[in-house]
Protein backbone atom coordinates (compact mmCIF):
# COMPACT_ATOMS: atom_id res chain seq x y z
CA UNK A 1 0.00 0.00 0.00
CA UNK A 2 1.38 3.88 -0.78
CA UNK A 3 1.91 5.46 2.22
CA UNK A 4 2.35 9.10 1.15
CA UNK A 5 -0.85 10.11 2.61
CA UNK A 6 -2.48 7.85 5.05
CA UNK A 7 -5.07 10.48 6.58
CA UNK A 8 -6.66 10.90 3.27
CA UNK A 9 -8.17 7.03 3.69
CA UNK A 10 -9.77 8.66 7.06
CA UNK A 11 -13.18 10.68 6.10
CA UNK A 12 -13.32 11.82 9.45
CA UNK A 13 -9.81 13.05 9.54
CA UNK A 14 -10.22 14.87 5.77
CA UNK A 15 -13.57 16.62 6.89
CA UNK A 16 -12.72 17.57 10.47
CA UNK A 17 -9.46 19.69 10.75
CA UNK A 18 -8.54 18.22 14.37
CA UNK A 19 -5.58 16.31 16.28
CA UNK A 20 -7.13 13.10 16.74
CA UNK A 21 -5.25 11.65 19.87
CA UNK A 22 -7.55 9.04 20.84
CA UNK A 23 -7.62 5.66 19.25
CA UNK A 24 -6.59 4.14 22.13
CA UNK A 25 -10.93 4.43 22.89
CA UNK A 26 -11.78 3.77 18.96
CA UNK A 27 -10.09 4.54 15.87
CA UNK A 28 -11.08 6.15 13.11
CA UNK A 29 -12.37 4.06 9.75
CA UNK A 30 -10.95 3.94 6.58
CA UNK A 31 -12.93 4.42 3.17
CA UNK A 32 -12.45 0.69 2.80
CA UNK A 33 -14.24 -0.60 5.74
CA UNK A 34 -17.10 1.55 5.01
CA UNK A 35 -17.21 0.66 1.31
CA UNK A 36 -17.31 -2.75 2.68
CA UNK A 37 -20.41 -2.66 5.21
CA UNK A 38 -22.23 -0.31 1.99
CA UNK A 39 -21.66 -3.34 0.02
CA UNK A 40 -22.99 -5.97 2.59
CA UNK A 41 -26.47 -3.71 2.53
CA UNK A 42 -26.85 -2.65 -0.91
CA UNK A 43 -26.19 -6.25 -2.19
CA UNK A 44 -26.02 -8.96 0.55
CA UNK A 45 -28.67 -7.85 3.38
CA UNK A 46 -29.91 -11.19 4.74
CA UNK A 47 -29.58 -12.69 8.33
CA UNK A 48 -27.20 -15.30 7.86
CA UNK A 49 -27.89 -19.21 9.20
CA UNK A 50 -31.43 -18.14 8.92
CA UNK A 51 -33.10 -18.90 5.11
CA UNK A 52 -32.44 -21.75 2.75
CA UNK A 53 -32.68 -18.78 -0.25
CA UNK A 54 -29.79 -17.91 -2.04
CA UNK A 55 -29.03 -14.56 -0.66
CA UNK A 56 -29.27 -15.74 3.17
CA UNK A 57 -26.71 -18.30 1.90
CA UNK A 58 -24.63 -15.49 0.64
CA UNK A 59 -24.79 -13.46 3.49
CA UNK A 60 -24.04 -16.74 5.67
CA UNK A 61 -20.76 -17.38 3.46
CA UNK A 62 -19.44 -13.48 3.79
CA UNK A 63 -19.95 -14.12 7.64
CA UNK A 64 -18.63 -17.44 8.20
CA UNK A 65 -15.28 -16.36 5.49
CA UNK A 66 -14.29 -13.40 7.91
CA UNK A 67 -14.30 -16.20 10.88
CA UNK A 68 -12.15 -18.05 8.73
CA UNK A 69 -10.03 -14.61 8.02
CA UNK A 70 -9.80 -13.87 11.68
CA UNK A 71 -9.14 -17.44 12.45
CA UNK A 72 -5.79 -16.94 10.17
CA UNK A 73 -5.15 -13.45 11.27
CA UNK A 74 -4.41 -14.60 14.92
CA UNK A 75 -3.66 -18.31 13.71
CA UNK A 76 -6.07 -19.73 15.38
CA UNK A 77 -6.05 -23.61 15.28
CA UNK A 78 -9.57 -24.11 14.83
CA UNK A 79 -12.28 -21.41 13.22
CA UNK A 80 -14.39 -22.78 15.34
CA UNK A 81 -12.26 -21.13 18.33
CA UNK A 82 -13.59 -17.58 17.05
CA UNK A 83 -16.98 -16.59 18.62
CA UNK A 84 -18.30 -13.50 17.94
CA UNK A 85 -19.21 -10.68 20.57
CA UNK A 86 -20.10 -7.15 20.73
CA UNK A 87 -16.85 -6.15 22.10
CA UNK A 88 -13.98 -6.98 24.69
CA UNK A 89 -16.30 -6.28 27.49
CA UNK A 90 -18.92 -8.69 26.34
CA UNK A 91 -16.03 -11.58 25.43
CA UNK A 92 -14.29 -11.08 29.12
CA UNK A 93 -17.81 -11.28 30.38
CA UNK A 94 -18.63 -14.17 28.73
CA UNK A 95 -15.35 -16.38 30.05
CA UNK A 96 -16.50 -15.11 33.56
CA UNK A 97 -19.95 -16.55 33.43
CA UNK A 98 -19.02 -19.30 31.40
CA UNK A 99 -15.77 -21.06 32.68
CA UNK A 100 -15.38 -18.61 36.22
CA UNK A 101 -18.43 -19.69 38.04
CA UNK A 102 -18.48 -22.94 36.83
CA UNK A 103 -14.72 -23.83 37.30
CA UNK A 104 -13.87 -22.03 40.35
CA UNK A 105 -14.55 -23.62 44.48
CA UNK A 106 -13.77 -21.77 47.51
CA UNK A 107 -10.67 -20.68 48.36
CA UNK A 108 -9.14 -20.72 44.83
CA UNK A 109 -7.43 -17.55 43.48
CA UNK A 110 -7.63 -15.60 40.60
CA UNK A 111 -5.17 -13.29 39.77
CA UNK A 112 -5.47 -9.71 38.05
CA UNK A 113 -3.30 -6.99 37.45
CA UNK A 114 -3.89 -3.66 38.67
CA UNK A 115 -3.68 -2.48 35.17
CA UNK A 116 -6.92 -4.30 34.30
CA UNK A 117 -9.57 -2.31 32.62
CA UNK A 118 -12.97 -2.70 34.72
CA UNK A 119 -13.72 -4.87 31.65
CA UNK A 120 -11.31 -7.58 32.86
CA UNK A 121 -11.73 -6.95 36.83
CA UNK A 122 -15.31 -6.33 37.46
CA UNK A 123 -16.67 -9.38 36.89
CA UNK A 124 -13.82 -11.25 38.54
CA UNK A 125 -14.97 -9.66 41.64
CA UNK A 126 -18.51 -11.37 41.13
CA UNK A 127 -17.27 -14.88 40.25
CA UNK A 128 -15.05 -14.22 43.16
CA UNK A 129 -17.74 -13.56 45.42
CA UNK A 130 -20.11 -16.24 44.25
CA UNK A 131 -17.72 -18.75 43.96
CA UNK A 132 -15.61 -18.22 47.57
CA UNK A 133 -12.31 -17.87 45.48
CA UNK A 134 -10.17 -15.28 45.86
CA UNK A 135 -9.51 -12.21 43.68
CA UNK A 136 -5.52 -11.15 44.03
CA UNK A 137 -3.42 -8.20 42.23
CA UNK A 138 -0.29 -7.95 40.55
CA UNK A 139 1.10 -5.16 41.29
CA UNK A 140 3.15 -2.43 39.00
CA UNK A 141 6.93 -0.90 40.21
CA UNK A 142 8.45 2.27 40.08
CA UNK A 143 8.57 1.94 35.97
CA UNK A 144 4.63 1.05 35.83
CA UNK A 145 5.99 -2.64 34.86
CA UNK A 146 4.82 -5.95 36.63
CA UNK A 147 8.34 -7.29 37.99
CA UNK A 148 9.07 -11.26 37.62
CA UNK A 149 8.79 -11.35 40.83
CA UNK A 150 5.48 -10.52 41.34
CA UNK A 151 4.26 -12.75 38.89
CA UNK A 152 6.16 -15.37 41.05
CA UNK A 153 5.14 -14.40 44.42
CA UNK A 154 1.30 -13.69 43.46
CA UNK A 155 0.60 -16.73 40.88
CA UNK A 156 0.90 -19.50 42.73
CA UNK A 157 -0.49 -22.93 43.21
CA UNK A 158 -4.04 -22.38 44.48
CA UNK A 159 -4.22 -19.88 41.18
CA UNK A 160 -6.32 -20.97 39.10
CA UNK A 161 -7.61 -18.05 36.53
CA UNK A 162 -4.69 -15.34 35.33
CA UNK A 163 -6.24 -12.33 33.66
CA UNK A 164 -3.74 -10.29 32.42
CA UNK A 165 -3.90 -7.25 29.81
CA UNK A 166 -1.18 -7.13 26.90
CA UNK A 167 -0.83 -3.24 26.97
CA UNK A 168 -1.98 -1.27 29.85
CA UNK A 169 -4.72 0.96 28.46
CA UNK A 170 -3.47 4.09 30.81
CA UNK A 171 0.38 3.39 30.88
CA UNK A 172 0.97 2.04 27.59
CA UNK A 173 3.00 -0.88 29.29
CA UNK A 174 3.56 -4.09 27.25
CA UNK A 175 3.32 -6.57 29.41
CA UNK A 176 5.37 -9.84 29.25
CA UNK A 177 2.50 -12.47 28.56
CA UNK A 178 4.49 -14.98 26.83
CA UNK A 179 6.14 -15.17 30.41
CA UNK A 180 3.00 -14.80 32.72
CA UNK A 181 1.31 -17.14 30.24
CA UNK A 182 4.29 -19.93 30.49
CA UNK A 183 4.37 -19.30 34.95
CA UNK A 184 1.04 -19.55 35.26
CA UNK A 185 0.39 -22.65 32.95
CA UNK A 186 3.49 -24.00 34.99
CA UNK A 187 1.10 -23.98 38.05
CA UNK A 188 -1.90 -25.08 36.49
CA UNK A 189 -3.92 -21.86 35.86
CA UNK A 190 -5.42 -20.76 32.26
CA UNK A 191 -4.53 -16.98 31.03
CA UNK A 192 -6.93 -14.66 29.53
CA UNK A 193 -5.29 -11.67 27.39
CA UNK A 194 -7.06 -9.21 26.95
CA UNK A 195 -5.54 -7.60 23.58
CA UNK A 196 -7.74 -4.71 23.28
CA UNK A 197 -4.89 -2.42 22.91
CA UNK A 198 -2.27 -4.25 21.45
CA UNK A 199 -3.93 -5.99 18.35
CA UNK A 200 -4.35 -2.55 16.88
CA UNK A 201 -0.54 -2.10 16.92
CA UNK A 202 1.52 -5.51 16.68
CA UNK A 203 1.12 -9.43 15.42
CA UNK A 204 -0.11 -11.23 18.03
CA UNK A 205 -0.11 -15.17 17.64
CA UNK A 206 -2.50 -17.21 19.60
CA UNK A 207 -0.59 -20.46 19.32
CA UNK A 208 2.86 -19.30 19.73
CA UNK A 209 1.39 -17.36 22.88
CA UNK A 210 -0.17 -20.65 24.29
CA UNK A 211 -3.10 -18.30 25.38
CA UNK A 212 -6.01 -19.99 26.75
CA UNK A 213 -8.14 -17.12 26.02
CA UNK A 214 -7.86 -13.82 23.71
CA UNK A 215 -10.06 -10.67 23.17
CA UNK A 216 -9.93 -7.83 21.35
CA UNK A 217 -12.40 -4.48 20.00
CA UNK A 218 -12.93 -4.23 16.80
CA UNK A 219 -13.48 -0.26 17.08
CA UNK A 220 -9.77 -0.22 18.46
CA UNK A 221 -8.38 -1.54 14.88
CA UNK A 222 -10.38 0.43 12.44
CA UNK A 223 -13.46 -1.62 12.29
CA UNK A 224 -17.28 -0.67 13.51
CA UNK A 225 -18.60 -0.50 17.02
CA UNK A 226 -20.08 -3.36 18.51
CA UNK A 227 -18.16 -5.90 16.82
CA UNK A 228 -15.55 -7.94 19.23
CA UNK A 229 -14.11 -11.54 19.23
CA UNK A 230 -13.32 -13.70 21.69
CA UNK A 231 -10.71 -16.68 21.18
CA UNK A 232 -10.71 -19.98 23.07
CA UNK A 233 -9.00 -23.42 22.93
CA UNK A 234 -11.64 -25.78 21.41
CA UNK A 235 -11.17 -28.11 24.09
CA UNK A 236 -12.52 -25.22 26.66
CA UNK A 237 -14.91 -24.02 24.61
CA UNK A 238 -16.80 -27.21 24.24
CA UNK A 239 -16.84 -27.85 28.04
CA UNK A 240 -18.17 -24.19 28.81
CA UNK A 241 -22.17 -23.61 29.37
CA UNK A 242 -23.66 -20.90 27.41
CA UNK A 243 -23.82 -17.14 27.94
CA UNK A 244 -26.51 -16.83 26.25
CA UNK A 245 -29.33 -18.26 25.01
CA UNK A 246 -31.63 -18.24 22.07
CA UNK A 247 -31.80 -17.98 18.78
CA UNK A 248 -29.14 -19.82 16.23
CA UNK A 249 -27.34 -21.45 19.38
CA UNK A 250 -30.07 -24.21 19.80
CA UNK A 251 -29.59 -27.75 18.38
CA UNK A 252 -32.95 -28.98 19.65
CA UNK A 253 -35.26 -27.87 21.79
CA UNK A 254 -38.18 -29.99 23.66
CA UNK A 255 -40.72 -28.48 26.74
CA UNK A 256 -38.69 -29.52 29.49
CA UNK A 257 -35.10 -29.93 27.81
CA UNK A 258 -32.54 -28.09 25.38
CA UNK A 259 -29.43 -29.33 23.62
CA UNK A 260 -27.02 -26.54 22.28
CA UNK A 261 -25.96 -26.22 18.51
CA UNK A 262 -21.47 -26.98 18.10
CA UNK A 263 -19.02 -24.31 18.32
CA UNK A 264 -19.17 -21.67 17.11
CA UNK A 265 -22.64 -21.16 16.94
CA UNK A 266 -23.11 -22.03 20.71
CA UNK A 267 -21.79 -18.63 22.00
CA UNK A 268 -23.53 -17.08 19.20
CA UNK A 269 -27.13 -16.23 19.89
CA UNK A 270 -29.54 -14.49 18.37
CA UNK A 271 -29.17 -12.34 14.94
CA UNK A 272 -25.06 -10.92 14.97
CA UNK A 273 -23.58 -7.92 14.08
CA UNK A 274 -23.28 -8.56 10.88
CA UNK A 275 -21.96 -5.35 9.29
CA UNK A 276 -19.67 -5.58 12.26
CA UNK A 277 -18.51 -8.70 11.64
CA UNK A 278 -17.77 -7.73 7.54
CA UNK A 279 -16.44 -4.24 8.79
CA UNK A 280 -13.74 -6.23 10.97
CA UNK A 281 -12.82 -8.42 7.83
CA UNK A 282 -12.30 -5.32 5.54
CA UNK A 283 -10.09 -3.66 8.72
CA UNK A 284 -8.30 -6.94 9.35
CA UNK A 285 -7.45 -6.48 5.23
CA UNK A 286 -6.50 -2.47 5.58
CA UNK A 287 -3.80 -3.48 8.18
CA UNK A 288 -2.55 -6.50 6.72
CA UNK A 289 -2.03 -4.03 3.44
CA UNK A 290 0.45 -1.80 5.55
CA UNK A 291 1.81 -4.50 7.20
CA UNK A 292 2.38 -4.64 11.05
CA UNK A 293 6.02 -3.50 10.72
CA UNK A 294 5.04 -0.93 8.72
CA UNK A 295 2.74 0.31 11.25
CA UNK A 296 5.01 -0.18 14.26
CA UNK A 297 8.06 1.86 11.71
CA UNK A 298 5.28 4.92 11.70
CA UNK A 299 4.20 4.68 15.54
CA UNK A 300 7.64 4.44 16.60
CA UNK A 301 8.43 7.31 15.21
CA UNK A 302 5.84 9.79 16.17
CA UNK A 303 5.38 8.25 19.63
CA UNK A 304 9.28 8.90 20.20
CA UNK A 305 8.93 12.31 18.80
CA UNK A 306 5.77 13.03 21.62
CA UNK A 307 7.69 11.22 24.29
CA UNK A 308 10.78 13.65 23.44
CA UNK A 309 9.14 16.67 23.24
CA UNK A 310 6.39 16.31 26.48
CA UNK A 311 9.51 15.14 28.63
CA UNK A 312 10.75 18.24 28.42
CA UNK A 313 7.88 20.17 29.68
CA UNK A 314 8.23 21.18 32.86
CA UNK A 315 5.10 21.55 33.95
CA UNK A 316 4.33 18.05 32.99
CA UNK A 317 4.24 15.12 34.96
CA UNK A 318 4.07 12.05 32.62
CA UNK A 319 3.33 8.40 33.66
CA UNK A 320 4.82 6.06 31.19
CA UNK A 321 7.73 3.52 31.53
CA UNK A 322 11.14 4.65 30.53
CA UNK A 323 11.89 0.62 28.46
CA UNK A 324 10.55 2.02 25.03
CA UNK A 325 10.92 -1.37 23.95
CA UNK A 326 8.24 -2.16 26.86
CA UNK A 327 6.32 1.22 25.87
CA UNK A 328 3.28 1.26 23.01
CA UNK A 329 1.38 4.17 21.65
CA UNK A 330 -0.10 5.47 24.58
CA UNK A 331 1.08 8.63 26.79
CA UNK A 332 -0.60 9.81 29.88
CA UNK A 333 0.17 13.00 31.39
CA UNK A 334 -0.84 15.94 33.99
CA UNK A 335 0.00 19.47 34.15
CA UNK A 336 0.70 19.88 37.54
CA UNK A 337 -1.91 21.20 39.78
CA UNK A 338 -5.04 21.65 36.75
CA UNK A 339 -7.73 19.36 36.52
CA UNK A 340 -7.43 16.43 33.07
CA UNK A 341 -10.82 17.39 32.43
CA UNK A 342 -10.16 21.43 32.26
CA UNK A 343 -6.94 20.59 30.26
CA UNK A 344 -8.80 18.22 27.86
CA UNK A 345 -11.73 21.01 27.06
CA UNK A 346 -8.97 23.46 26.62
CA UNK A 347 -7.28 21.05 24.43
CA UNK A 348 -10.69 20.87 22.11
CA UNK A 349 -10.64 24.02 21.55
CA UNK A 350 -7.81 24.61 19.43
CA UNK A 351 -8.71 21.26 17.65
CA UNK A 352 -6.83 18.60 19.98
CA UNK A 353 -8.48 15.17 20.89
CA UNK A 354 -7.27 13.51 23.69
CA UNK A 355 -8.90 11.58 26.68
CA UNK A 356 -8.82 12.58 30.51
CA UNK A 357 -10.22 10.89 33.34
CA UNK A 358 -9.63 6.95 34.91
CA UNK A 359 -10.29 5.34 32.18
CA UNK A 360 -12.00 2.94 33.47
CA UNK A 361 -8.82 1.70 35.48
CA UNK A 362 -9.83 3.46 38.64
CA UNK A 363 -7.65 0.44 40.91
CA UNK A 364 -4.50 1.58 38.77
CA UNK A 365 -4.71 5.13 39.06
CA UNK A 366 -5.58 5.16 43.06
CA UNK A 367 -2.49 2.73 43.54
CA UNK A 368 -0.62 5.43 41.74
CA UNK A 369 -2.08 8.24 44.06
CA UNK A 370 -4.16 10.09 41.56
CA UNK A 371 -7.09 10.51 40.65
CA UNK A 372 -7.29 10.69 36.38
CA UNK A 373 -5.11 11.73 33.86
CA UNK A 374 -5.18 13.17 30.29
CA UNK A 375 -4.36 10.42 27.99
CA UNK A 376 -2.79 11.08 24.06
CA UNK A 377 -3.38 7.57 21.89
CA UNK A 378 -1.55 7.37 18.70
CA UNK A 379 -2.24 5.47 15.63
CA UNK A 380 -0.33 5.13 12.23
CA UNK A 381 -2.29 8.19 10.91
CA UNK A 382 -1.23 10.43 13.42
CA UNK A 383 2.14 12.67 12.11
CA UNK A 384 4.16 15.00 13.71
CA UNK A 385 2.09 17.84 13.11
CA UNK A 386 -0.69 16.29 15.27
CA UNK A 387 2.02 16.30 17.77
CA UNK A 388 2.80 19.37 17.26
CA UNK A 389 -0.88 20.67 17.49
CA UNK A 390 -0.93 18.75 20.81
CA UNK A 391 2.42 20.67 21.91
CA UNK A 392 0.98 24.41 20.85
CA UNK A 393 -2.21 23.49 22.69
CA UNK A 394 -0.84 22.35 26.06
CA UNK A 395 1.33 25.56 26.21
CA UNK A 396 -1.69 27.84 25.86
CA UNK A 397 -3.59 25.65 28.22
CA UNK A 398 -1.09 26.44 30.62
CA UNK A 399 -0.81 29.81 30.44
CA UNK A 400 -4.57 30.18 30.87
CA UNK A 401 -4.13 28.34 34.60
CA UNK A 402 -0.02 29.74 35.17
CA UNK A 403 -1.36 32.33 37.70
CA UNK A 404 -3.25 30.09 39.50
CA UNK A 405 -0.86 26.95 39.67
CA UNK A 406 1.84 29.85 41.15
CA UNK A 407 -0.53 31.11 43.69
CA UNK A 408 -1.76 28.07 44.40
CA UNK A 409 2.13 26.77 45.20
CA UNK A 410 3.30 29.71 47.01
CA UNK A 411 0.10 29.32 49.78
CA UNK A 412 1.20 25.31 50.45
């Protein structure tokens, strides 16, 4: 693919003249995955599984090729071991109710990191608490990284359920799953990843990880909202109970009785997203056309660029580890003593986009003795000049609060 002008693929990007610094919450879509759901509808509308006509069949075989593509794109040893979900949130959900509650006694332990979105922690406390098992942290150092240690010290024997997220959605912190993943299966736990924020910006191999369970957003890698995916080894999949229930996940059904339909369709009920589920096929095709080195070759260099040029604010306090090769495309920062939310309103109004407030990782941010934080997201359309937007805007949002920060210093 030509790369001399990514933005213009971005509609949103070519009609609004803005900094858009936050695709770590969605990203923007490309003329290709909107082509792509405008072709589903103007030629292909049917509800797939559902009609023995020709153009439900066709809209069945669009559906059941992007498994197929998404199976590949993660390599996936099964299709099968792709369900389909409205998002991350529904997928994590979906392993709680599903293997949690019924896999889990008293006094077992699950283990978190404090990075978790609420997403991945939320309903850990609820299988925790219905189940007797216990819910425990891992817990970040000085460089917002999880040490080997703790990993060692808090996964342990009576662990039985690691949840772990690949990239901290507030730090931008790889994590190392490939060695939480190994520890934990060394004591007899399953991992969940949650690759919400990584999939977006590097190859991510189910196999080769040995995950026991994967999700991801679409809306985080170009494609619609309310389109997610969860990934599970067949083998788990098959002996998990439904999350839900209805139509196109029933074999048979009798007064008294019910027996469910095979994987995938089991954790697939009622009538999908289906312009989600094409959307995330055309997106999964966009990025494979740049090429995830490509894409990590473009990020690298405007996220070092940010990273050099904030550090050297004073007036900033930035939360990020220094490892850039443990460091992805996210950047949280304060100016000292001003609100996120004042500086992000300030920020919109000379055309800057970023994010302020917990982000849904309230446990992270209170272990780290504040409250929010503004949060800049990059993605391989963002340049320099979005950077520099960023830059121009922070300094007048300063000097709009300077007189107050200094009074405000001098009283304490």
């Amino acid at each position: 693919m030509e790369l001399t002008n990514i933005k213009a693929d971005f509609p949103l990007l070519v009609n609004r003249k803005i900094a858009y610094l936050d695709s770590g919450a969605t990203t923007q879509k490309p003329f290709p995955v909107i082509n792509a759901i405008n072709e589903f509808y103007k030629n292909y509308n049917a509800n797939p599984h559902r009609g023995a006509y020709s153009l439900s069949m066709e809209a069945t075989e669009i559906y059941e090729n992007t498994r197929t593509k998404i199976a590949k794109f993660i390599n996936a040893k099964h299709r099968e071991e792709i369900i389909f979900s409205k998002n991350a949130t529904e997928s994590l959900n979906l392993i709680a109710y599903s293997y949690g509650l019924e896999n889990l006694k008293k006094n077992d332990e699950i283990v978190i990191s404090i990075m978790e979105h609420h997403s991945n922690l939320v309903p850990w406390q609820k299988v925790a608490k219905t189940t007797g098992a216990k819910l425990n942290y891992m817990y970040i150092n000085d460089e917002f990284e999880i040490s080997d240690e703790e990993i060692q010290n808090k996964i342990t024997d009576k662990t039985k359920i690691v949840g772990i997220t690949h990239v901290s959605n507030v730090l931008g912190t790889i994590n190392n799953i490939d060695k939480i993943i190994k520890y934990a299966h060394k004591k007899g736990a399953i991992v969940i990843v949650d690759a919400s924020q990584s999939i977006p910006h590097m190859k991510i191999d189910v196999q080769k990880l040995d995950a026991d369970f994967l999700v991801f957003s679409g809306h985080k890698m170009l494609a619609p909202l309310g389109i997610g995916v969860l990934y599970g080894k067949k083998e788990l999949l098959n002996n998990m109970t439904p999350f839900l229930m209805g139509g196109d996940m029933i074999e048979y059904v009798h007064e008294q009785t019910t027996t469910y339909a095979p994987l995938p369709n089991k954790f697939e009920a009622g009538t999908q997203n289906v312009e989600g589920v094409i959307g995330l096929g055309s997106a999964i095709d966009y990025i494979e056309n740049i090429g995830y080195d490509k894409i990590h070759e473009i990020e690298a260099e405007i996220v070092g660029y940010a990273i050099e040029k904030l550090s050297k604010i004073d007036y900033l306090t930035l939360y990020l580890t220094p490892n850039r090769e443990h460091h992805s495309s996210v950047i949280s920062f304060n100016i000292k003593g001003v609100h996120p939310h004042d500086v992000a309103s300030i920020l919109d109004n000379y055309g800057v986009c970023v994010r302020s407030g917990n982000h849904c990782a309230q446990p992270l941010l209170r272990s780290m003795g504040i409250d929010s934080t503004c949060r800049a997201s990059f993605y391989f359309y963002n340049t320099k000049e979005d950077v520099d937007k960023l830059l121009e805007a922070l300094d007048k949002a300063y000097k709009i609060f300077e007189k107050y920060i200094t009074n405000s210093a001098k009283k304490s």
